[in-house]
Structure formats: structure tokens, C-alpha cells
Protein backbone atom coordinates (compact mmCIF):
# COMPACT_ATOMS: atom_id res chain seq x y z
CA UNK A 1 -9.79 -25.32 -13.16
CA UNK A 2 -10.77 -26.31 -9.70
CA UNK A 3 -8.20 -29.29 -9.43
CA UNK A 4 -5.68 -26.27 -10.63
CA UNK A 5 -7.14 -23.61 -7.91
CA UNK A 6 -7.00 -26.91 -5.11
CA UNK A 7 -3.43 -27.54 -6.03
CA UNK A 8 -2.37 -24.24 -5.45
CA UNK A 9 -4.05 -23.59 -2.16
CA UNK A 10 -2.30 -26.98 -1.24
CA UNK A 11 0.83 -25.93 -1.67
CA UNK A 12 2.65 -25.75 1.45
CA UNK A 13 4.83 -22.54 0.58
CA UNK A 14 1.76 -20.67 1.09
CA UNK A 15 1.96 -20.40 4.68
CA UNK A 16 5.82 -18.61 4.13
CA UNK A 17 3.83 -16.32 1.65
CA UNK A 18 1.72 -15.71 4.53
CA UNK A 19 4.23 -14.73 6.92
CA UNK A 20 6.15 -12.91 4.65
CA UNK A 21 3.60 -10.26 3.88
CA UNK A 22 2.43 -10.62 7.90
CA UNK A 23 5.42 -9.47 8.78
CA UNK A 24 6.15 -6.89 6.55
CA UNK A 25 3.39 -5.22 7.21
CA UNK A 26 4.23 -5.47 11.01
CA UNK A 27 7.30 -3.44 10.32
CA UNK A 28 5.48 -0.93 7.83
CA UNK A 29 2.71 -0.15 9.67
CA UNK A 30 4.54 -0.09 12.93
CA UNK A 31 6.79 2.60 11.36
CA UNK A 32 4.36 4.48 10.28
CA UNK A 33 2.31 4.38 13.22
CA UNK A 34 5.26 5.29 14.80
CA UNK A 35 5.41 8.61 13.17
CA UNK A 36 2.78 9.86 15.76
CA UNK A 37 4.76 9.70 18.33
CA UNK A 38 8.20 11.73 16.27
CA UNK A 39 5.59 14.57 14.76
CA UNK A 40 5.65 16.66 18.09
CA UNK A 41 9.86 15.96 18.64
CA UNK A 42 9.93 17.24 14.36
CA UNK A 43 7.99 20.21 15.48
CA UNK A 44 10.74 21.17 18.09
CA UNK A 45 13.63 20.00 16.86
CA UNK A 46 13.14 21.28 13.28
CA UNK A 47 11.27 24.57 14.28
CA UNK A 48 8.47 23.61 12.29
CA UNK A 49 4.77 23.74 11.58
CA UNK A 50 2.41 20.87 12.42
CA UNK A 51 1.54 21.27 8.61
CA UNK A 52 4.81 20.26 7.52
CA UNK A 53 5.66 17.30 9.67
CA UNK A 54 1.94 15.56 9.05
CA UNK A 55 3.17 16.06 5.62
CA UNK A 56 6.44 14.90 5.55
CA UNK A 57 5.40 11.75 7.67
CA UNK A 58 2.80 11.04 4.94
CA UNK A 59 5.31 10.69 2.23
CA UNK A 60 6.38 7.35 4.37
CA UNK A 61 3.84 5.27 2.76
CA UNK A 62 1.96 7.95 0.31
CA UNK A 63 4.66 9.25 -2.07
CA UNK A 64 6.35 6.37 -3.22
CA UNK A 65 2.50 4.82 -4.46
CA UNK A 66 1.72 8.26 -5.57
CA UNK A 67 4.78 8.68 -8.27
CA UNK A 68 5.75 4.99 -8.88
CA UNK A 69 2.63 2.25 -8.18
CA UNK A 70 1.60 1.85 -11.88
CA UNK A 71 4.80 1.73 -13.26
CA UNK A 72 6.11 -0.81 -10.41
CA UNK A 73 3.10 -2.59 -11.65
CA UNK A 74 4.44 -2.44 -14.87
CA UNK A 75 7.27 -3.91 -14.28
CA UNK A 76 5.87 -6.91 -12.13
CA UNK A 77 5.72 -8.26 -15.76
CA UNK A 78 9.33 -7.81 -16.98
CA UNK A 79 10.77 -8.80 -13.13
CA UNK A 80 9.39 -11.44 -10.35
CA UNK A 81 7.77 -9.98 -7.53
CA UNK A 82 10.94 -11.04 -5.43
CA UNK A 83 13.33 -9.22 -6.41
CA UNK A 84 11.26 -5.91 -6.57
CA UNK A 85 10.76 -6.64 -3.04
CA UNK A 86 14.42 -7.01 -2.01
CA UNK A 87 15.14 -3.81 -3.88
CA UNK A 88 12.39 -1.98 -2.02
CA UNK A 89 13.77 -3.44 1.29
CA UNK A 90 17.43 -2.28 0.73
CA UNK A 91 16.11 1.07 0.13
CA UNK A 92 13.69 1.19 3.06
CA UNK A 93 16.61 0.10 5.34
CA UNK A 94 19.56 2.28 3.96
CA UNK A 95 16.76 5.54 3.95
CA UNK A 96 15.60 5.09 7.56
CA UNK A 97 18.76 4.33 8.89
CA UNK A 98 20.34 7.99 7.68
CA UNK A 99 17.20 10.13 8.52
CA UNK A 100 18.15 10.64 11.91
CA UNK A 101 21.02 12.63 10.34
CA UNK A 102 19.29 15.17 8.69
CA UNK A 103 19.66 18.85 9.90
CA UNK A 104 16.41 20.29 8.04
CA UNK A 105 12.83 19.26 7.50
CA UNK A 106 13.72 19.23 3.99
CA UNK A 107 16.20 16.63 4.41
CA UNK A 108 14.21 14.57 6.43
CA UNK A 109 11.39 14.60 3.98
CA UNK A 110 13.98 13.32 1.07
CA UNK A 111 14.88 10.73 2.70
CA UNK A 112 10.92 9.82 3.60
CA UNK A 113 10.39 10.00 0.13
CA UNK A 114 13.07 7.55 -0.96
CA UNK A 115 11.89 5.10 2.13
CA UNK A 116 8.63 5.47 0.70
CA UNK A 117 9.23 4.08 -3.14
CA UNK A 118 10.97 1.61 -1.06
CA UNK A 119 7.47 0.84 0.58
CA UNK A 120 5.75 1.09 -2.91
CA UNK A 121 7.95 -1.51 -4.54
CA UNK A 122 7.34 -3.46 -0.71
CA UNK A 123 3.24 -2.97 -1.18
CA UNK A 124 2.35 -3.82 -5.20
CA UNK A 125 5.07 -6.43 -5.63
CA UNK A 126 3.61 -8.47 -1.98
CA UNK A 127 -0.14 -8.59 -3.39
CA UNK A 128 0.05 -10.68 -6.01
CA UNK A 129 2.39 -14.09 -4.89
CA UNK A 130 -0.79 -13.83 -2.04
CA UNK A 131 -2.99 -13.77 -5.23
CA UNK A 132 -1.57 -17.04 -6.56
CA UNK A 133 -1.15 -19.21 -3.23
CA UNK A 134 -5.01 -18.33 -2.30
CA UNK A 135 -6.86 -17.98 -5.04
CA UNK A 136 -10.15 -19.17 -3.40
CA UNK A 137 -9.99 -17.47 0.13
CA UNK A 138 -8.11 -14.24 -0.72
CA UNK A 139 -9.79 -12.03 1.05
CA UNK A 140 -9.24 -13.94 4.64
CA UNK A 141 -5.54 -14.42 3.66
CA UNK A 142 -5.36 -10.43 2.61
CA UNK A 143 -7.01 -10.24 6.49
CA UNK A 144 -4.90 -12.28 8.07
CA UNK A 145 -1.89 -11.22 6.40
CA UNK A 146 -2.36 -7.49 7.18
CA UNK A 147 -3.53 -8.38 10.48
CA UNK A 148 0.17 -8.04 11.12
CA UNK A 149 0.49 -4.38 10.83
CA UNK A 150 -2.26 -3.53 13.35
CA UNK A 151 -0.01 -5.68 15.94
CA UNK A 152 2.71 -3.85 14.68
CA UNK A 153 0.89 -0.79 15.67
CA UNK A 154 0.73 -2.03 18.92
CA UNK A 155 3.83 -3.11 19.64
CA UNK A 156 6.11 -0.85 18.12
CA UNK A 157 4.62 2.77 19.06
CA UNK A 158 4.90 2.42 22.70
CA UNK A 159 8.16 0.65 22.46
CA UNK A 160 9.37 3.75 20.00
CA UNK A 161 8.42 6.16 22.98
CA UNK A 162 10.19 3.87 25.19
CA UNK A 163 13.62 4.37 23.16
CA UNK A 164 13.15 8.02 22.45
CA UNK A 165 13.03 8.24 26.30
CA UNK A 166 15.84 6.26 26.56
CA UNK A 167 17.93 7.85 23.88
CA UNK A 168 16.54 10.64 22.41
CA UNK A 169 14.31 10.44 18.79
CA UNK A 170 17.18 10.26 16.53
CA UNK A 171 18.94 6.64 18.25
CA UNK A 172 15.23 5.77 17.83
CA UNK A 173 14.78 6.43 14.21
CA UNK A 174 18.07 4.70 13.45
CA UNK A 175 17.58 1.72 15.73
CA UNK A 176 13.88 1.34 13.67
CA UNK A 177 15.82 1.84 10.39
CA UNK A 178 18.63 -0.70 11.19
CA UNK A 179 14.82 -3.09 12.29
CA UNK A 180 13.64 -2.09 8.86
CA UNK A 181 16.42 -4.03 6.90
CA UNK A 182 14.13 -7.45 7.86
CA UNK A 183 12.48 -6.31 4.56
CA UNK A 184 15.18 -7.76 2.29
CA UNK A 185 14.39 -10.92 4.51
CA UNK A 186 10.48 -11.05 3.90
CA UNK A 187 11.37 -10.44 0.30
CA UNK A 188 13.28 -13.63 -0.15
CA UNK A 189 10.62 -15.88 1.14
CA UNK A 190 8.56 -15.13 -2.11
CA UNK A 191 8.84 -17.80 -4.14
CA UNK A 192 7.26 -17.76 -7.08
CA UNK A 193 4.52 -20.38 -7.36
CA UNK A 194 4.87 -21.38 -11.57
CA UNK A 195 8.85 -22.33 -11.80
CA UNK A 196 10.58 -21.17 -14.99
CA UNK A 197 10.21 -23.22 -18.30
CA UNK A 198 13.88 -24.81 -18.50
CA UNK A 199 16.23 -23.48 -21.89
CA UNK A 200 17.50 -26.08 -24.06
CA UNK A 201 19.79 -26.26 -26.55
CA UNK A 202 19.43 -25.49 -30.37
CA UNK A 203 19.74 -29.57 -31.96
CA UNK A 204 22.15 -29.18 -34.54
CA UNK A 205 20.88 -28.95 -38.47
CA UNK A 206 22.16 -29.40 -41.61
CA UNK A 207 23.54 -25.35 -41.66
CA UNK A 208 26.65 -26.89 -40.06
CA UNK A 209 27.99 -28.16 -43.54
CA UNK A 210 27.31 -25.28 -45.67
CA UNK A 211 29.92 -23.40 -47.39
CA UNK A 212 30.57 -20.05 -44.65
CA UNK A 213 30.89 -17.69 -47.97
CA UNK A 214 27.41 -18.88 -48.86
CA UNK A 215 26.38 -17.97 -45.46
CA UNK A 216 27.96 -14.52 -45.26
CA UNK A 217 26.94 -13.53 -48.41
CA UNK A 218 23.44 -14.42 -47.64
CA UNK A 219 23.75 -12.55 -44.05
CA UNK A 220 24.80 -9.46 -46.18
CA UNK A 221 21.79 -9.56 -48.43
CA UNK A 222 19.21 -10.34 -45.51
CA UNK A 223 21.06 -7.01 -43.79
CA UNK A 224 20.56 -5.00 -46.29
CA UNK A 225 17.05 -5.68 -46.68
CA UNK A 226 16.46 -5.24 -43.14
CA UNK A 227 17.67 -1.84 -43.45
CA UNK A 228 15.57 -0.73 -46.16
CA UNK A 229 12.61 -2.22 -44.64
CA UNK A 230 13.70 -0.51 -41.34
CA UNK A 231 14.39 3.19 -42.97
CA UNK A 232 10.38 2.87 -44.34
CA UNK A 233 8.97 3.29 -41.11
CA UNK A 234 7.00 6.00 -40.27
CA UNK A 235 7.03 7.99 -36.86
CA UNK A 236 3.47 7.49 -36.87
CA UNK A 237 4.37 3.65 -37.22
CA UNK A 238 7.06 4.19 -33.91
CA UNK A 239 4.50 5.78 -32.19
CA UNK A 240 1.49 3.43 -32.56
CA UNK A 241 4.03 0.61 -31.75
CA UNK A 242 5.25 2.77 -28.20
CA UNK A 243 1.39 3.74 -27.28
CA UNK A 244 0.61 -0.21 -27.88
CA UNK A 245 3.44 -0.97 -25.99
CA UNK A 246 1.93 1.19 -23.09
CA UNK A 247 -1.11 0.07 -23.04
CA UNK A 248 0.34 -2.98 -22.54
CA UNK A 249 2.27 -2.74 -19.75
CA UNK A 250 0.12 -0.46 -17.94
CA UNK A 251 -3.13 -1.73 -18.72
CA UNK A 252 -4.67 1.88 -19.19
CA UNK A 253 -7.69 0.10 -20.67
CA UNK A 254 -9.07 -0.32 -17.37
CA UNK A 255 -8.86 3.81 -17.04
CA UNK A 256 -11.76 4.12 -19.25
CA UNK A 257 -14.20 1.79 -17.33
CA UNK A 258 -16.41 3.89 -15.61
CA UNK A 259 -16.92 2.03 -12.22
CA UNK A 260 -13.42 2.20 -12.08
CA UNK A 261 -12.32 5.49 -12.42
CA UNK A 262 -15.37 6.41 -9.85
CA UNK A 263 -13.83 3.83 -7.37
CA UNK A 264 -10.58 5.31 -7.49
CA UNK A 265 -12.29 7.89 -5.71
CA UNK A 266 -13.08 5.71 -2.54
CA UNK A 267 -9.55 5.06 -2.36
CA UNK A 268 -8.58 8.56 -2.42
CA UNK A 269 -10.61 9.21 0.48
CA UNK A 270 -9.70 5.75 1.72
CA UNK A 271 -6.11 7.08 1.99
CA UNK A 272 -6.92 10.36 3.40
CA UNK A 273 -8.72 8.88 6.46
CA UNK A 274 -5.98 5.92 6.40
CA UNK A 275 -3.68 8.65 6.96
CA UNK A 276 -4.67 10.91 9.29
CA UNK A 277 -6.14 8.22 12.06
CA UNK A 278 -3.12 6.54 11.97
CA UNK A 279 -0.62 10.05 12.53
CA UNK A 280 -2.89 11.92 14.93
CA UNK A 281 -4.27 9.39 17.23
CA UNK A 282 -1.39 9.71 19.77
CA UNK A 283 -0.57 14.17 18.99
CA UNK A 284 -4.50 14.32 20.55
CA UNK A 285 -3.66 12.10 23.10
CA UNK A 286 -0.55 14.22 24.06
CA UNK A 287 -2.07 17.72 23.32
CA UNK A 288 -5.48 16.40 26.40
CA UNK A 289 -2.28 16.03 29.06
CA UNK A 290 -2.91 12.34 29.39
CA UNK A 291 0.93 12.10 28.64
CA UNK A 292 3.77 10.94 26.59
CA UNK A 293 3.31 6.92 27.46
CA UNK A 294 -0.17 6.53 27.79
CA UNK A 295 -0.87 8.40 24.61
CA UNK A 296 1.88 5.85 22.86
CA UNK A 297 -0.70 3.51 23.98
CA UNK A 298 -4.03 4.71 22.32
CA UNK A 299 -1.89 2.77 19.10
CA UNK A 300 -2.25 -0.47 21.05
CA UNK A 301 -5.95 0.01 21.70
CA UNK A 302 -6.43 1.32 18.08
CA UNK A 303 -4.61 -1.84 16.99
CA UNK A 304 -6.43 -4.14 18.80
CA UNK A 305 -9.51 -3.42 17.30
CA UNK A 306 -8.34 -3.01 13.74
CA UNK A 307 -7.21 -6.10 14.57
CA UNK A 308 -10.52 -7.41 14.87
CA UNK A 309 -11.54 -5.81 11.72
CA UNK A 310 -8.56 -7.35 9.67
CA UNK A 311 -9.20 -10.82 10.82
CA UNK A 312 -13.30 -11.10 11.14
CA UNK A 313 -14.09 -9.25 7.72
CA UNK A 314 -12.10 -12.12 5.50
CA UNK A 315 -14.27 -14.73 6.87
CA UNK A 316 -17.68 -13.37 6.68
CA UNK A 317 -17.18 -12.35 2.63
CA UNK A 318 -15.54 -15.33 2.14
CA UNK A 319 -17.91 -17.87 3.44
CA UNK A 320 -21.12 -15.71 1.26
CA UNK A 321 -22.57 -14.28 4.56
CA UNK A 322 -22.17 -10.33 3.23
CA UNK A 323 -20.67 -8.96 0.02
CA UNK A 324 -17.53 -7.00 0.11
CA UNK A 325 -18.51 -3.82 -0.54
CA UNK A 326 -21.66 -3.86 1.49
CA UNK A 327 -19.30 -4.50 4.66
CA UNK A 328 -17.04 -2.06 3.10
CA UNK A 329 -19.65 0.90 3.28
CA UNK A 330 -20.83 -0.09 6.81
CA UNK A 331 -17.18 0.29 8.03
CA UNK A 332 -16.72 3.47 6.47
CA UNK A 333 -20.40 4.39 8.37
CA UNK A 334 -18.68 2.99 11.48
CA UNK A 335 -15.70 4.74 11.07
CA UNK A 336 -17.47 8.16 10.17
CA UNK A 337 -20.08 7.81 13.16
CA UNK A 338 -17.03 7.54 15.79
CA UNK A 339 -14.82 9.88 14.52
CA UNK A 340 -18.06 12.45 14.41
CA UNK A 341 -18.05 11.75 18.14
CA UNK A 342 -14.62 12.34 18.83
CA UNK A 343 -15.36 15.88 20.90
CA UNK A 344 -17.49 13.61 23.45
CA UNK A 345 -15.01 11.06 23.60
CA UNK A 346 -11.86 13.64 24.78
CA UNK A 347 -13.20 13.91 28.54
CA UNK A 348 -11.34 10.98 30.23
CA UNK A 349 -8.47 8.80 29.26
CA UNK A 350 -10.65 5.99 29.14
CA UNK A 351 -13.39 6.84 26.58
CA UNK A 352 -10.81 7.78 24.67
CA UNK A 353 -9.40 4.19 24.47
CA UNK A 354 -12.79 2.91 24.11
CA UNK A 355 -12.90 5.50 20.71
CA UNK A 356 -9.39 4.21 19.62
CA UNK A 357 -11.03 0.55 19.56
CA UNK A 358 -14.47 0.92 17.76
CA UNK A 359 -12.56 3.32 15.03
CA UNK A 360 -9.85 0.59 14.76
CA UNK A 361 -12.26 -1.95 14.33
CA UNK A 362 -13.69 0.29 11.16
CA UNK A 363 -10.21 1.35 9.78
CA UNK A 364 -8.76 -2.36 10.15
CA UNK A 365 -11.87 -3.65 7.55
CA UNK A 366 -11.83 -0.59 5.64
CA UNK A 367 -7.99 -0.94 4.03
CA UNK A 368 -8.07 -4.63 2.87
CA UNK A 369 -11.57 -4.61 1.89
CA UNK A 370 -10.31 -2.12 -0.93
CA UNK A 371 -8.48 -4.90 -2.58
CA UNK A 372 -11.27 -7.85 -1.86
CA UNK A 373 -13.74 -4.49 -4.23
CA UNK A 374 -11.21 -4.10 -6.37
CA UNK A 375 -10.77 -7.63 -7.34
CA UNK A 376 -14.20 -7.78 -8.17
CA UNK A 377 -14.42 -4.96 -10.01
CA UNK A 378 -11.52 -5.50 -12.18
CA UNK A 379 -11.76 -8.79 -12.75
CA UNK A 380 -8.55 -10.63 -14.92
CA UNK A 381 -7.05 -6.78 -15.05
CA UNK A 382 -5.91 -7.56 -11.01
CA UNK A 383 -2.56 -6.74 -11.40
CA UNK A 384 -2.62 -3.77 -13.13
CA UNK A 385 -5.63 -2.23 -11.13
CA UNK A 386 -3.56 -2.98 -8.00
CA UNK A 387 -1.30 -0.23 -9.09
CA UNK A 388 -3.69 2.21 -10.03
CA UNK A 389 -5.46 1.79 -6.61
CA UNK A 390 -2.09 1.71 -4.81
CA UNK A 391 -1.16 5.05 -6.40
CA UNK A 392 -4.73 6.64 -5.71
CA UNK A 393 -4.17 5.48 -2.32
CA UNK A 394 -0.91 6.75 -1.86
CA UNK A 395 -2.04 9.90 -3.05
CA UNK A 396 -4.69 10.33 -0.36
CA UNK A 397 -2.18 9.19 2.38
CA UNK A 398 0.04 12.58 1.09
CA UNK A 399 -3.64 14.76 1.13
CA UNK A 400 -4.84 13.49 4.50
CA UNK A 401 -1.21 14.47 5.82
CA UNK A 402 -1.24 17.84 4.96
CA UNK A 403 -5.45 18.59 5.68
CA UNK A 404 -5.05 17.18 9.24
CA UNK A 405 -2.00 19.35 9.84
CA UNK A 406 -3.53 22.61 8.27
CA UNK A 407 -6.54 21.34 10.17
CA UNK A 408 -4.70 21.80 13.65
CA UNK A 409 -2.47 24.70 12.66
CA UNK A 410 -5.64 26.72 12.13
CA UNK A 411 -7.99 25.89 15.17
CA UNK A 412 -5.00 24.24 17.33
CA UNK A 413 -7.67 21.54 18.07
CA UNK A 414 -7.30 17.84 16.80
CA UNK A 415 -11.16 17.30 17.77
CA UNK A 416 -11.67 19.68 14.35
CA UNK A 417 -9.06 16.43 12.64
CA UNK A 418 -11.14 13.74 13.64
CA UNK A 419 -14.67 15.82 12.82
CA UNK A 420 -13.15 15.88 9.17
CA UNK A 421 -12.06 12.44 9.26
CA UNK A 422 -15.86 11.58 10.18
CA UNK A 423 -17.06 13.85 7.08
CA UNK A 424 -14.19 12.03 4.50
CA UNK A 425 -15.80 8.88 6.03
CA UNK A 426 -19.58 9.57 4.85
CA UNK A 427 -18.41 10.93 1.35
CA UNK A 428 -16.62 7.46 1.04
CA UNK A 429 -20.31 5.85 2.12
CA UNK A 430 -21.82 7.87 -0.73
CA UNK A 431 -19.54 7.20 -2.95
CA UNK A 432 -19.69 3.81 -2.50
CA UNK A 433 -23.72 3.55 -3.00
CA UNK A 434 -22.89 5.53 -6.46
CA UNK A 435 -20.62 2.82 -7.49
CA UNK A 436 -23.15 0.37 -6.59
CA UNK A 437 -25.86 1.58 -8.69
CA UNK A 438 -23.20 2.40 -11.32
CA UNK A 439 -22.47 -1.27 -11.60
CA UNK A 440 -25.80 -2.94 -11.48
CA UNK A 441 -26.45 -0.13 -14.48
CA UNK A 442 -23.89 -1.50 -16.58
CA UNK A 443 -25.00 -5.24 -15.79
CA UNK A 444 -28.33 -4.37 -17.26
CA UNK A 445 -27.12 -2.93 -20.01
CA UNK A 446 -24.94 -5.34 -20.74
């Protein structure tokens, strides 16, 4: 087993693995990031409410997990991971491209929804080829690998302001859409690690020389009995043989394990706070009057310390020094500390940054520490789980969207936003001490 595990973090694809899925999420998170800077040109343009557009921008990464994660996960077993992923790029690409045509809100939020099953088949199918190439330091190649999108939430924010400047937000959308097509690219770098077994051909047997009447007539008879065997079956029988069939593909064994189903819950709230940090970092930027530009660039602060968080957490769990979720309930402390002083941080430009950095540093160990928990929790159900947490998280991402807008249509203050991003933190701390003691229950019962 450990020759096996060797060999395949050996193999020299991995590293194209590795930039597939660092790239990808460079363009994803980017994008989404980018929606920041479009929410207050929606508002405008589309006579809107803040509400709305937080909404509608969630369903760019949120909807998509929501409606389709376990049954993309589903079919990870029918199809390879590749070719889900070239579909989801081809939709991601063709969606973002028309957006900037829409004449209603409505509209545009179609076409975020489509772009964001695009994403879903983009997110479940890219976890597990990672999975397989690093087995033994997963949770430093999740890091690294994800590490990607916080650059890309430096990068491509301030350069999306730049081009909305330039020529106006609907060239900007399009010219990110026609970006977004580099999907179908990372896709086609996933090769699957365990080649095909080859088909051969039947050898040929001694039915060659009997008489074809014999054979016909025994074909009839064999029908025949297949059809009265077929007519005896009960719908009971059909649907045992469907629910087996379900459980199956979906794995909905793992839906009755308690830690589970109470983890679940994390990522909900993980989602939430995902969510709204990442879409209302730059509207409170612009709504203080420290402008257009150098709002853009509270992203690039924000990414570089999520960047830090992506790439130090991988290490430190891999190498024994902490366990996962340990470090994954002091970053949601970290997160919910510095978004609970928000209000104090909103007097200079500044302190601001300096509030974009420590919270980045929390949210960037936060998100791929889910999966390093998860992995341990499930165990050999990883695949499976992945969806279920995907779609928990992608429902959160849709929640946080519409709270933190409701949040600022009512007190037209996104200081209130980030004091209920702080509170969603310290649920997520005490939920995470409740799954703790949940699972050191069951080991001593087991």
C-alpha cells in the first residue's frame, strides 16, 4: 500500500493536475470576486435593490452546488472527471459571454445560474484527480492548488474596474466571459491516473459449427422464458432494485451518520461567510468614499492574506504539528474576531487594508480546510461526501447573498454585514466544538 501511495505521488502528471485546478480556481474566484465591483453598476443599470444583485451574484458559484453537486457526484462514477470538466467549462464560457446582453435582472440571474452548474460540474469533478495524484499530502496540494484563486482575487478585481472604466461593465463582463473559456483548457489536462483495462476479442468456440436452426430455436425458447420471468416482477421488486440503485450512486448512507449531517452545518455557515466577504468587501469600500480604484484594491489585500492562509495551513496539518479541525475552528475565531471589529476598522483607508488582510488570512484556511475535515470524517465515502458538502456549501453561498443584501437594504450600513459575518463566524466555532465531542462520543462507543 505504501509502494502504491509512493508511486502515485511520483508520478510526474501530478504537477499538470496541480496547475490545472490552480488555475481554475484563479479564473473562478477572480470572477466571483469580481462581482463586487459589478453589484453597484447592477443596482443602476437594472434599477434594482442591493438585495437582489447580492443574490443574483451568489448564484455564480452557489446555485449550481445547491441543485446539482450530489448528482454530479453521482455521475463521477458513470463519466471521468475530464469530461465533466470540459462540459462545465463550455457552459461557463458560452453563459458569461451573453450576460452582458441581458436587459433585466431576471435575465442576468438565468444566465448566473447556468454559469454556475457550469462551476459545479468545474468544482466536484477537480477534487478528486487531486485526490489520486496526492494521496499522502492532500491537504498542502488542496492549499496550494486553491492558492490560485486568492491571486486571482487580486489580480482580476482591480483589472475588472480598470476595463469597466475603459469600456463600460458590459465589454467587461464579456471580455471576462470570452477569459472564462480557459476552463475547457484546465479540463483537458486531467488525466486520469488508472488507464482503462484494454477490450479484447471473444476467442472463437465450438458455437461456430452448430446447426443456425438449432440456435434460433434455442434463442426462441430462452426468450420466452425471459419474458415470463420478466412479467413476475413485482413493483415492489422495481422499486427496491431503483432505491438500491440510489443508494448506490449517491451514497445516501453517509446521510444517516450523525457527525455528518451536524458538519454539514459548518459548511452552511462556511458558505454564508464565504459569500458575503468575498461580494461586499469592495461595496464598503466604495460606500466610505475611498473610491472606485482603491476599493478594487481591498481584493488584492484580502487576497494576499488568504493567500497566506491557503498555502501555510497545508503544511502545518500535514507535517502532524495541529489537527485539521482544531486550525479550522481557530480560523473561524480569527475570522469572527475581525469581522466583529469591522466598525473600528472603517476610519482610514489604511486600517481598512490592514482588516482585508488578517480576515483573508482566516477565510483563505477556512474554505480548504473543509475538505482536509471532511476527508477525515468520511473516510472511503470521499467522493460522495464531496458532493454533499459542495451542495451544502453552495447553498450557504445563495443564503449569505441574500442576508448581506437585506442586511444593507435595511440599515444602509455594510458595518451591520460584516458584524453578522463575525456572529456566522462564532456559530461555526461552536459548531465545530459540538462535532468534536460528537466524534470522540462515537469512538468510545464504538
Amino acid at each position: 500500500m505504501e509502494e502504491q501511495s509512493a508511486a502515485h505521488f511520483h508520478h510526474p502528471w501530478r504537477w499538470m493536475i496541480l496547475f490545472s485546478r490552480f488555475f481554475w480556481t484563479f479564473m473562478c474566484l477572480g470572477s466571483f470576486k469580481s462581482m463586487g465591483v459589478l453589484i453597484p453598476h447592477f443596482v443602476d443599470s437594472f434599477s434594482t435593490s442591493t438585495t437582489v444583485a447580492g443574490l443574483v451574484s451568489s448564484f455564480l458559484l452557489g446555485f449550481g452546488l445547491l441543485t446539482f453537486g450530489p448528482f454530479i457526484g453521482a455521475m463521477m462514477k458513470v463519466w471521468d472527471c475530464r469530461k465533466l470538466f470540459i462540459v462545465g467549462g463550455l457552459l461557463v464560457g458560452i453563459c458569461m459571454t451573453a450576460a452582458p446582453f441581458s436587459n433585466t435582472m431576471t435575465v442576468m440571474g438565468v444566465f448566473f445560474a447556468l454559469m454556475s452548474i457550469g462551476f459545479a460540474f468545474i468544482q466536484v469533478s477537480s477534487v478528486k484527480p487531486l485526490m489520486d495524484y496526492f494521496p499522502d499530502t492532500f491537504a498542502t496540494a488542496n492549499g496550494v492548488s486553491l492558492s490560485g484563486g486568492t491571486i486571482g482575487m487580486m489580480v482580476i478585481p482591480p483589472l475588472m474596474e480598470y476595463l469597466v472604466e475603459c469600456y463600460g461593465w458590459r465589454s467587461a463582463l464579456a471580455l471576462l466571459g470570452a477569459f472564462s473559456f480557459n476552463h475547457v483548457v484546465c479540463g483537458a489536462l486531467l488525466r486520469p491516473l488508472h488507464s482503462k483495462p484494454r477490450k479484447y476479442d471473444l476467442l472463437p468456440s465450438h458455437n461456430d459449427d452448430v446447426d443456425p436452426k438449432y440456435l434460433k430455436s434455442s434463442s426462441q425458447s430462452s426468450n420466452s422464458q425471459r419474458e415470463r420471468m420478466t412479467s413476475r416482477v413485482s413493483v415492489k421488486k422495481i422499486c427496491s432494485i431503483l432505491l438500491e440503485f440510489l443508494r448506490d450512486r449517491f451514497d445516501t448512507e453517509v446521510l444517516t451518520e450523525p457527525v455528518f449531517v451536524l458538519y454539514q452545518l459548518t459548511t452552511i455557515l462556511n458558505g454564508m461567510v464565504y459569500s458575503m466577504w468575498h461580494l461586499f468587501l469592495i461595496p464598503q469600500g466604495i460606500e466610505l468614499g475611498f473610491g472606485d480604484r482603491p476599493a478594487a484594491f481591498l481584493a488584492t489585500y484580502g487576497g494576499l492574506g488568504s493567500l497566506v492562509g491557503r498555502l501555510g495551513h497545508g503544511t502545518a496539518v500535514d507535517r502532524g504539528l495541529i489537527k485539521a479541525s482544531t486550525l479550522l475552528a481557530l480560523s473561524a475565531l480569527l475570522f469572527a474576531v475581525t469581522c466583529g471589529l469591522n466598525p473600528l476598522a472603517t476610519s482610514s483607508y489604511t486600517t481598512l487594508a490592514i482588516y482585508a488582510v488578517v480576515s483573508g488570512i482566516a477565510i483563505g484556511a477556512i474554505y480548504p480546510l473543509c475538505f482536509v475535515v471532511m476527508r477525515e470524517i468520511t473516510g472511503d465515502q470521499q467522493t460522495s461526501a464531496y458532493s454533499w458538502l459542495f451542495l451544502s456549501h453552495g447553498g450557504g453561498q445563495l443564503l449569505g447573498g441574500f442576508f448581506a443584501g437585506w442586511i444593507h437594504d435595511v440599515t444602509e450600513n455594510y458595518e451591520f454585514d460584516f458584524l453578522g459575518m463575525g456572529a456566522l463566524g462564532a456559530l461555526m466555532v461552536i459548531n465545530l466544538v459540538l462535532t468534536r465531542c460528537l466524534t470522540h462520543c462515537c469512538e468510545a462507543r464504538d
